[in-house]
Protein backbone atom coordinates (compact mmCIF):
# COMPACT_ATOMS: atom_id res chain seq x y z
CA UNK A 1 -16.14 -16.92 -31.15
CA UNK A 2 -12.43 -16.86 -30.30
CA UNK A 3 -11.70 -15.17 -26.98
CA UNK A 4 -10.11 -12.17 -28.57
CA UNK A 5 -13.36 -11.82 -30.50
CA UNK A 6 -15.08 -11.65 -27.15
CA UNK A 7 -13.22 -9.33 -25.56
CA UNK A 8 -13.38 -6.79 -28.50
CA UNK A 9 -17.63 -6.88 -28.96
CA UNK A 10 -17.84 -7.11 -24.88
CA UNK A 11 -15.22 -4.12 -24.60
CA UNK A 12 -16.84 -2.30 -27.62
CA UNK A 13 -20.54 -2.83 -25.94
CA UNK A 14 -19.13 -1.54 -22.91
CA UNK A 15 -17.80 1.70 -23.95
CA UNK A 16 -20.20 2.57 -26.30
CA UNK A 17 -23.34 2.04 -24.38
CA UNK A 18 -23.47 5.12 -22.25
CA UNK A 19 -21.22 7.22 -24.73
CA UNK A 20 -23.05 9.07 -27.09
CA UNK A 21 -21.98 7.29 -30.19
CA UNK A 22 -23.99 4.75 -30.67
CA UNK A 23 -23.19 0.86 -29.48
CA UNK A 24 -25.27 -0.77 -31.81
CA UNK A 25 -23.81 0.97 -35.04
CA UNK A 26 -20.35 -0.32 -33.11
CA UNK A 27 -21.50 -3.81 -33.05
CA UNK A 28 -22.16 -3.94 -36.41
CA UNK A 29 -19.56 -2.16 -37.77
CA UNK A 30 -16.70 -3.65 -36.12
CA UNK A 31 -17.71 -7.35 -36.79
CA UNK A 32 -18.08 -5.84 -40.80
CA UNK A 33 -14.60 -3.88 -40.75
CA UNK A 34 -12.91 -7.28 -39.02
CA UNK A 35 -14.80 -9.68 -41.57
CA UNK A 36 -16.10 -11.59 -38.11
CA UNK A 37 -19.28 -13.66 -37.83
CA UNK A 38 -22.16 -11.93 -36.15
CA UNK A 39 -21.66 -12.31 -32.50
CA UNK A 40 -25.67 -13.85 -32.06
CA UNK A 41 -28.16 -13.79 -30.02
CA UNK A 42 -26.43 -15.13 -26.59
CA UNK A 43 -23.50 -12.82 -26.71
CA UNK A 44 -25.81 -9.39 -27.25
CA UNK A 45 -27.89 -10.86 -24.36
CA UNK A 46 -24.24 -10.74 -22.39
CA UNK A 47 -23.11 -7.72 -23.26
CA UNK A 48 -27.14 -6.36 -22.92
CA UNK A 49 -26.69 -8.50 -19.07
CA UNK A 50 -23.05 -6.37 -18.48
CA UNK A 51 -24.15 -2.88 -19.62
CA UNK A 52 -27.23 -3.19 -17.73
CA UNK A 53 -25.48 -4.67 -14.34
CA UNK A 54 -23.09 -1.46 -14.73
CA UNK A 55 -25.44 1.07 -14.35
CA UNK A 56 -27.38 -1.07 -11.54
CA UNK A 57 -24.17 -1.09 -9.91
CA UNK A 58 -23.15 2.29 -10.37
CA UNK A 59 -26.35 3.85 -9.54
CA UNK A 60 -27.63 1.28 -7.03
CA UNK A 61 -28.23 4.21 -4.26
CA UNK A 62 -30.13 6.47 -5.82
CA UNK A 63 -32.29 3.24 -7.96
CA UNK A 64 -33.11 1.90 -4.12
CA UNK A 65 -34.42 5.66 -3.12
CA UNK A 66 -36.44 5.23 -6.80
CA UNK A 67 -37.72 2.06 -5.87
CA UNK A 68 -39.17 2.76 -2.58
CA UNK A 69 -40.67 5.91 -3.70
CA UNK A 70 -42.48 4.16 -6.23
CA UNK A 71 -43.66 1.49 -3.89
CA UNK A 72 -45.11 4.03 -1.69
CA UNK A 73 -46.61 5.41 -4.28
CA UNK A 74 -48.51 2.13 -5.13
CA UNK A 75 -50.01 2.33 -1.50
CA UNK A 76 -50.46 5.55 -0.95
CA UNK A 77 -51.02 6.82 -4.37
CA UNK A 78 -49.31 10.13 -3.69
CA UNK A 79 -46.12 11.16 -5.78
CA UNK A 80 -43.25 12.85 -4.31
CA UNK A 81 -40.38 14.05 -6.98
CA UNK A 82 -38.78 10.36 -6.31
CA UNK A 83 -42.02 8.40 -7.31
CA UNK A 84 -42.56 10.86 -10.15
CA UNK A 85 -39.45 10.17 -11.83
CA UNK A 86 -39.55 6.52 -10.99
CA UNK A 87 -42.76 6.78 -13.22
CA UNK A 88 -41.91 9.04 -15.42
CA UNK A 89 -38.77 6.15 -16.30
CA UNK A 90 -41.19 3.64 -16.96
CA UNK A 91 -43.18 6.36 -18.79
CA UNK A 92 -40.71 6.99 -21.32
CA UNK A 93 -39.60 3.51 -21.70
CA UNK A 94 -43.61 2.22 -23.63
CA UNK A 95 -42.51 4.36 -26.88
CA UNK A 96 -39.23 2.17 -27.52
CA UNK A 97 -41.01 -0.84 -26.88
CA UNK A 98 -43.94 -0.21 -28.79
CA UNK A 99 -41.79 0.68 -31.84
CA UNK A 100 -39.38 -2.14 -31.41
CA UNK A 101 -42.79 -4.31 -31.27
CA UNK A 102 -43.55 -2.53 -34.74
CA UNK A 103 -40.34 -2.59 -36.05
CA UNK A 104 -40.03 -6.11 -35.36
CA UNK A 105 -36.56 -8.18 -36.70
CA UNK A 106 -37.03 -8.24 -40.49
CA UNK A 107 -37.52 -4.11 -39.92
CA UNK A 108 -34.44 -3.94 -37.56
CA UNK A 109 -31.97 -6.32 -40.08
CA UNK A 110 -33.24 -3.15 -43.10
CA UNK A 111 -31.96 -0.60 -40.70
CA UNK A 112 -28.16 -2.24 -40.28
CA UNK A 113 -26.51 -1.00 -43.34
CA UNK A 114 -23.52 1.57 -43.45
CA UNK A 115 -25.21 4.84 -45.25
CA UNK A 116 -28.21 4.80 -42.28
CA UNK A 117 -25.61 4.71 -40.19
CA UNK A 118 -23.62 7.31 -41.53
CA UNK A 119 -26.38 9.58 -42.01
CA UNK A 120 -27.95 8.95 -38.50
CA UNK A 121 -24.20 9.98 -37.00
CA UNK A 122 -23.77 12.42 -38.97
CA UNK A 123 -26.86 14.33 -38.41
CA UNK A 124 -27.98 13.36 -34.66
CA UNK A 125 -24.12 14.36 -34.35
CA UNK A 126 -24.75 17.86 -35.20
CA UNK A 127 -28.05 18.15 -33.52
CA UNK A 128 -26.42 17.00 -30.68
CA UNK A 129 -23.86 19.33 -30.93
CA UNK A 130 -25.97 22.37 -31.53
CA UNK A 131 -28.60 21.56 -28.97
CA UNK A 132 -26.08 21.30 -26.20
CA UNK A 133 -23.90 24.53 -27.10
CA UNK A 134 -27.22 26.59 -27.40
CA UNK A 135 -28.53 25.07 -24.21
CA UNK A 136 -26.89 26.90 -21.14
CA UNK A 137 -29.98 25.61 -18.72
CA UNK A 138 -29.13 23.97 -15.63
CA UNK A 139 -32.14 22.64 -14.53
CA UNK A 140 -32.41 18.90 -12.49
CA UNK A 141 -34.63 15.82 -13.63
CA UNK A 142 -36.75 16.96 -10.59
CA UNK A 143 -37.96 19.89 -12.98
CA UNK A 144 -39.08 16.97 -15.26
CA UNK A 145 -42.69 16.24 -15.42
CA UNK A 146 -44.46 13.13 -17.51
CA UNK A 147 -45.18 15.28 -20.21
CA UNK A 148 -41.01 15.71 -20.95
CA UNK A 149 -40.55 12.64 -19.75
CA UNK A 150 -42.42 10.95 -22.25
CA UNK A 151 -41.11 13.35 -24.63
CA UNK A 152 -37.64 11.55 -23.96
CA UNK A 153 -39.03 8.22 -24.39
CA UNK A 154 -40.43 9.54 -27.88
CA UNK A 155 -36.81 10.54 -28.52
CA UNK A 156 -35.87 7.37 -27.27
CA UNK A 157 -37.17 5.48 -29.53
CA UNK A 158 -35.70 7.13 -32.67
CA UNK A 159 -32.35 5.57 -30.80
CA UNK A 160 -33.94 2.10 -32.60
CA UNK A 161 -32.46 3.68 -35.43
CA UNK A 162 -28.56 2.17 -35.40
CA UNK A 163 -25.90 5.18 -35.50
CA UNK A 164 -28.58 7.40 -33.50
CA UNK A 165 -27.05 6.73 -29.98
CA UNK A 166 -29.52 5.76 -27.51
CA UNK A 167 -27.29 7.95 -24.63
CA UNK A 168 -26.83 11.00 -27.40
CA UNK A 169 -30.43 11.44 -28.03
CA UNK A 170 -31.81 11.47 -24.73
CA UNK A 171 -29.12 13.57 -23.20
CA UNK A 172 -29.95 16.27 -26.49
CA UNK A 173 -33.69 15.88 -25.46
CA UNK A 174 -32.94 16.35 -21.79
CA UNK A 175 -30.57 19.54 -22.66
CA UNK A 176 -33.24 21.16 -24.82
CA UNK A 177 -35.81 20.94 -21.74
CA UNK A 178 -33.30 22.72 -19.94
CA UNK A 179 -31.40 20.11 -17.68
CA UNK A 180 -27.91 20.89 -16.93
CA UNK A 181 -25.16 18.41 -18.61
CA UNK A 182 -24.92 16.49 -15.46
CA UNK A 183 -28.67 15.99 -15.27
CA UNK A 184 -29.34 15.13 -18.99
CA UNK A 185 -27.01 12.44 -18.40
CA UNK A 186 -28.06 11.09 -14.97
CA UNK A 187 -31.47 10.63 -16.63
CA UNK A 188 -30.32 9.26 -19.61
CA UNK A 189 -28.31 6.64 -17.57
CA UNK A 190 -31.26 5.41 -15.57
CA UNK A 191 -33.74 5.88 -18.94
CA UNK A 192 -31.50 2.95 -19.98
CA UNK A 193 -32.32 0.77 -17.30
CA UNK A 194 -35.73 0.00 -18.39
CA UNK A 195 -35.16 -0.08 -21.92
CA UNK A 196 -32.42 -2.07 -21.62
CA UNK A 197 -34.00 -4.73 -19.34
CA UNK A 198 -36.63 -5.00 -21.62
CA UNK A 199 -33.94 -5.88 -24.24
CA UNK A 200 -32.71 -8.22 -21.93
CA UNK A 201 -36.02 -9.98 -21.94
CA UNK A 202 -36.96 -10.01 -25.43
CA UNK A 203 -33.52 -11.54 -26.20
CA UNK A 204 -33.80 -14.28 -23.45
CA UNK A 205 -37.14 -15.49 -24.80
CA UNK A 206 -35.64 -15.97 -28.09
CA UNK A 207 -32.65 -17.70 -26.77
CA UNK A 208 -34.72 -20.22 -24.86
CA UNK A 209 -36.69 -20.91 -27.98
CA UNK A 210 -33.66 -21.26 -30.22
CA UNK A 211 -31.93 -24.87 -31.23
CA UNK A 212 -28.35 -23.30 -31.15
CA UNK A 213 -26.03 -24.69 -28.58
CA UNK A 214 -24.98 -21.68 -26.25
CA UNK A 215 -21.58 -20.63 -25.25
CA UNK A 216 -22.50 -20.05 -21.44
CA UNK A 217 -18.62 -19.61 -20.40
CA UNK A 218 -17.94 -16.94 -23.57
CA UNK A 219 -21.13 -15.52 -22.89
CA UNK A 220 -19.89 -15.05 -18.86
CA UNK A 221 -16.63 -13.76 -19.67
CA UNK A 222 -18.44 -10.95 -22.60
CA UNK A 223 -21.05 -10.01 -19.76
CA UNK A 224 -18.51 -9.77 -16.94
CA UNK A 225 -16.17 -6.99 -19.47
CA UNK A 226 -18.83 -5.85 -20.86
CA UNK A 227 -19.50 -4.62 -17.12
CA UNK A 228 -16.25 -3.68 -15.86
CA UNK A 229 -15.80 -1.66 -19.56
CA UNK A 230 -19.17 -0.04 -19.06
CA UNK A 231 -18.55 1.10 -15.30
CA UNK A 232 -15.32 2.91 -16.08
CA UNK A 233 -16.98 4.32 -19.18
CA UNK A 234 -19.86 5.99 -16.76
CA UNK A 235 -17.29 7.27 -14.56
CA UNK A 236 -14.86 9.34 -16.55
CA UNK A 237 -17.36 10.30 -19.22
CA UNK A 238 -19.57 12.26 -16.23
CA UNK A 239 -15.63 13.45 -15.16
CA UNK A 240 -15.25 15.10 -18.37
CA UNK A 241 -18.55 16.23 -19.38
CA UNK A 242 -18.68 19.18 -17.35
CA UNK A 243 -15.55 20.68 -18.97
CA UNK A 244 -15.02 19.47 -22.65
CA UNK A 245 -19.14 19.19 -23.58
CA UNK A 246 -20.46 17.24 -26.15
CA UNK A 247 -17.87 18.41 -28.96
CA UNK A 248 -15.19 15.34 -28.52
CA UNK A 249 -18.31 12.98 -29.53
CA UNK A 250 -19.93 15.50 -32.10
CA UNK A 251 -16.70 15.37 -34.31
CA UNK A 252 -16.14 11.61 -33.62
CA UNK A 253 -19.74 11.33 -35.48
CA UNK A 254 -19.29 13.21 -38.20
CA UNK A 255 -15.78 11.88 -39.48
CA UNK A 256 -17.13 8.35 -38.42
CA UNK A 257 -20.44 9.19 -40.90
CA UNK A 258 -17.82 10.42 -43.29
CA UNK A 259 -15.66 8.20 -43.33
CA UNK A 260 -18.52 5.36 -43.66
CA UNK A 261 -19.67 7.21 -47.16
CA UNK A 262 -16.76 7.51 -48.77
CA UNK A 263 -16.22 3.96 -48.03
CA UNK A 264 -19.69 3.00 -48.85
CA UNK A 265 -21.24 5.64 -50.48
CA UNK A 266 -25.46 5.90 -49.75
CA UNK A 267 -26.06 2.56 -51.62
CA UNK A 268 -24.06 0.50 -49.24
């Protein structure tokens, strides 16, 4: 991949990650619009390596007060609302990976065609839309127990789905239990870290089993924007979600879902 290739799928990772738009109908749409190559294996394991080092990063405060909570809860076996969400994370992470297990690659590559994705951003676009303007709960991820929090996971896993939005669907699950904006998000953020890691995994045991020569220095440069990208996308998207909603990203859906059928129609 040429560096300007790089920047765009690192930048595009970045930015669509934690919006709720949907990075992986991005990363296959862009590479299709710009007749590029797929990027492969090692540069989604970058850009998987940069997303997930933002929110690390971002977070890292409140994921060390999460961490020794859950410890603690290993030795003493008693859960305060720390060590219950810590669990409840990991909770709602098992759907996603037991349906990626299921889904497996041949069932993912089915998924990757233009009219799923339009129809998947159209209508998780609306729902999305609807749930959060009918919403007007402002409830905290402390409210949360494991029932809703596998509920989320369930929802989760529907984000497998390419135009869903991994970030859009769990923040419309967390509205509709009653979380406030700024909650739904939060937990959608750190709902990524497990997921995500996992991802991270799956994709690093496949790259040490595959015969194709890496490109470690393109692969650094896509992680370290796909980072920086990701970071500033956290930051002023929980800036401006308190005041402009859901609505920007609802309408962005539905004329990108548009757009994609009159292009492609429901056969493409």
């Amino acid at each position: 991949m040429n560096w300007y290739q790089i920047l765009v799928i690192a930048v595009v990772q970045g930015i669509t990650e934690f919006l709720p738009i949907s990075s992986s109908a991005h990363l296959i749409l862009v590479p299709h619009f710009l007749a590029w190559p797929d990027q492969g294996l090692g540069f989604d394991l970058a850009v998987h390596l940069g997303t997930l080092a933002a929110v690390v990063g971002y977070y890292w405060r409140d994921l060390l007060v999460l961490a020794k909570a859950w410890l603690a809860s290993l030795a003493t076996r008693r859960l305060d609302a720390d060590a219950r969400m810590a669990w409840g994370l990991i909770l709602a992470t098992l759907p996603a990976i037991v349906f990626g297990l299921a889904l497996g690659a041949e069932g993912a590559a089915l998924l990757r065609t233009p009219w799923i994705i339009a129809a998947t951003s159209i209508v998780f676009g609306v729902l999305l839309g609807w749930v959060d303007w009918r919403a007007r709960m402002d409830g905290q991820a402390t409210d949360l127990g494991f029932r809703q929090y596998f509920l989320l996971g369930l929802f989760q896993a529907v984000a497998l789905i390419p135009g869903t939005s991994r970030s859009g669907i769990t923040i419309m699950a967390g509205r509709g239990l009653g979380l406030s904006r700024p909650a739904a998000a939060r937990v959608s953020f750190f709902m990524a870290i497990p997921v995500t890691l996992a991802a991270v995994v799956y994709e690093a045991l496949h790259l040490l089993s595959s015969p194709v020569t890496q490109d470690w220095s393109g692969m650094a440069f896509a992680a370290i924007l796909a980072c920086a990208s990701a970071v500033i996308t956290i930051h002023l998207f929980l800036r401006m979600l308190q005041s402009m909603g859901m609505m920007p990203f609802v309408i962005y859906r539905v004329l990108l879902g548009i757009l994609l059928l009159v292009l492609f129609g429901w056969s493409g």
